[in-house]
Protein backbone atom coordinates (compact mmCIF):
# COMPACT_ATOMS: atom_id res chain seq x y z
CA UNK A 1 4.90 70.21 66.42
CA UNK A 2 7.86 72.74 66.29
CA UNK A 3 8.77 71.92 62.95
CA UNK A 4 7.58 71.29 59.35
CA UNK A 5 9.43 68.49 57.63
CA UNK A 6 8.67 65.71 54.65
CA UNK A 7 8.86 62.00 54.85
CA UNK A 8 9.85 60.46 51.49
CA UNK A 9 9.28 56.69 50.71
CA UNK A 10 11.35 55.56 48.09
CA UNK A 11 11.34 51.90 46.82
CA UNK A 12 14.22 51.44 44.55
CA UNK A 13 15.78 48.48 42.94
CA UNK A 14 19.24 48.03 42.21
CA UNK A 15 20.91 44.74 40.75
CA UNK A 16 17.37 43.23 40.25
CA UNK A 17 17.08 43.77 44.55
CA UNK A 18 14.74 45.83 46.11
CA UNK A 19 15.13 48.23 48.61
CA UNK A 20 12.71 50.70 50.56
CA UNK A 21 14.17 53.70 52.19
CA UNK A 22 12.35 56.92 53.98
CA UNK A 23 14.22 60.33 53.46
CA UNK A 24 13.03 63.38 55.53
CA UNK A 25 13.60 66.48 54.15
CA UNK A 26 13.31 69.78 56.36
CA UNK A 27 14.75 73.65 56.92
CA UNK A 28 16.47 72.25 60.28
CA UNK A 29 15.96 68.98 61.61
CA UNK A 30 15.68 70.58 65.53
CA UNK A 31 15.73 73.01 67.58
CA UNK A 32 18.35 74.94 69.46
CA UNK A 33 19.82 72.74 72.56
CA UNK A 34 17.79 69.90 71.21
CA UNK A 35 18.78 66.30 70.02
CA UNK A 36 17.89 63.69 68.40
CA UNK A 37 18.88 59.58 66.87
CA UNK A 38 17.94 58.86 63.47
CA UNK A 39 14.54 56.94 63.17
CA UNK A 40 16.51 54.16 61.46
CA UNK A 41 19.10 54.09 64.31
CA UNK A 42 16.19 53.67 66.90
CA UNK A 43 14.06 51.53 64.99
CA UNK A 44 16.45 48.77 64.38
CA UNK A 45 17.44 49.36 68.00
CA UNK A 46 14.04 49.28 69.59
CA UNK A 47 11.36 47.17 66.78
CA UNK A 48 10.02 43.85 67.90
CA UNK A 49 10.82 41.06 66.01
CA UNK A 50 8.88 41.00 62.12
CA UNK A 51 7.59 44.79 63.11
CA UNK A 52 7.71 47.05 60.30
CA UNK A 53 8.54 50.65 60.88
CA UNK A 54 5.13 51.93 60.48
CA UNK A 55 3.64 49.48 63.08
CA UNK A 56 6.82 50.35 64.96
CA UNK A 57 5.20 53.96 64.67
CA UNK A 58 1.55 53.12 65.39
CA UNK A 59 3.09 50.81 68.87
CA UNK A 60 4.97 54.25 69.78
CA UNK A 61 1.53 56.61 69.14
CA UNK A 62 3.22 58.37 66.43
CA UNK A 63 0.54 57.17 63.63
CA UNK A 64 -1.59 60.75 63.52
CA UNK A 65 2.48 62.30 62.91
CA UNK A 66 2.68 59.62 60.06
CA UNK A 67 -0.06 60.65 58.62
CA UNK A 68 0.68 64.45 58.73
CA UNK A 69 3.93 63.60 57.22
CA UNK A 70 2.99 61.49 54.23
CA UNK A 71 -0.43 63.67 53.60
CA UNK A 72 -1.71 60.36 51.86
CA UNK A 73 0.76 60.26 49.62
CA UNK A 74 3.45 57.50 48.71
CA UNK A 75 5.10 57.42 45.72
CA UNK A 76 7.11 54.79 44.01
CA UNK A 77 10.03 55.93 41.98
CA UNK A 78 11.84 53.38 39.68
CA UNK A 79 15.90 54.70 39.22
CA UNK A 80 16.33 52.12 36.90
CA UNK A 81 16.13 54.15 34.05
CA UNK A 82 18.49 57.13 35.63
CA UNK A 83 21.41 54.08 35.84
CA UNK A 84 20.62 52.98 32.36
CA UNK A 85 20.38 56.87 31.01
CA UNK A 86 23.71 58.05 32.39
CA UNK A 87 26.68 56.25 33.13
CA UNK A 88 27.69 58.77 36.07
CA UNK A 89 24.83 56.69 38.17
CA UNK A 90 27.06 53.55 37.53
CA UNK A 91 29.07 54.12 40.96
CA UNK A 92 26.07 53.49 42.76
CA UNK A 93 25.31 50.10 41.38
CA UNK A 94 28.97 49.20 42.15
CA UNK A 95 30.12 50.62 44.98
CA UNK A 96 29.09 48.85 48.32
CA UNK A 97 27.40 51.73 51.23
CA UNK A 98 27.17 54.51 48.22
CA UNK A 99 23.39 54.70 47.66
CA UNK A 100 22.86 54.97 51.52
CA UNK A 101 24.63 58.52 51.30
CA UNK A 102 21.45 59.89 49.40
CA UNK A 103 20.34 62.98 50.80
CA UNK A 104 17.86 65.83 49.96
CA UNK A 105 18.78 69.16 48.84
CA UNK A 106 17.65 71.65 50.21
CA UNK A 107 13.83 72.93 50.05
CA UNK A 108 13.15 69.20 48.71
CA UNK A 109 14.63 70.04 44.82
CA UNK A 110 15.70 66.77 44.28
CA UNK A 111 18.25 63.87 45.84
CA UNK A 112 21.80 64.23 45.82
CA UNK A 113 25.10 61.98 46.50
CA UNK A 114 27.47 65.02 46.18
CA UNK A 115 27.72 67.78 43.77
CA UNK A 116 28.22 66.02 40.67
CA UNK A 117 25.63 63.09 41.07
CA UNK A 118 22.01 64.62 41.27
CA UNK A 119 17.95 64.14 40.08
CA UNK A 120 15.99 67.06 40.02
CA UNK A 121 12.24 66.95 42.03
CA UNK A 122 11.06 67.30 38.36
CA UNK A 123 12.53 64.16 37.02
CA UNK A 124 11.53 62.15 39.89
CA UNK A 125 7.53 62.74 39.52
């Protein structure tokens, strides 16, 4: 493997919905000359019908990466209290496509939608 990279599993729930998302967070996603499709991209291109993405990943032999990814740890991470705490969280909860921006900053210090709107790695464990 050419690179060193961290999958996050986030199960959030917003309007009383819930939602689970995977966020990798790495130095640089490839290498020079190299591309790639987002997993999501491929998965809902590719996934047999009622296959969830990590029997999508066992069917494609990527399990042992899986496993090296999540080193047998999930976590679940309620944001409900970050929406209720601070009113700058309210956009997300309102405006339709806005949570799906989330990304991670950079070494893994916490998720971001933009400068302003932020949690810290601290606050989320």
């Amino acid at each position: 493997m050419h690179l060193s990279y961290q999958l996050i599993h986030a199960d959030i729930v917003i309007r009383d919905t819930p939602y689970t998302t995977w966020l990798c967070a790495s130095q640089d996603f490839k290498q020079p000359g190299e591309s790639k499709i987002a997993f999501d991209a491929y998965y809902e291109v590719e996934h047999t019908s009622g296959e969830s993405p990590l029997d999508f990943c066992e069917r494609n032999g990527w399990a042992e990466f899986i496993d090296q990814m999540l080193n047998g740890v999930l976590r679940k991470i309620d944001l409900k209290p970050f929406w209720e705490r601070d009113r700058k969280f309210q956009p997300l909860l309102h405006r339709a496509g806005l949570f799906g921006l989330v990304q991670i900053q950079t070494e893994g210090y916490g998720i971001t939608w933009g400068e302003d709107l932020d949690i810290a790695d601290a606050a989320l464990y």
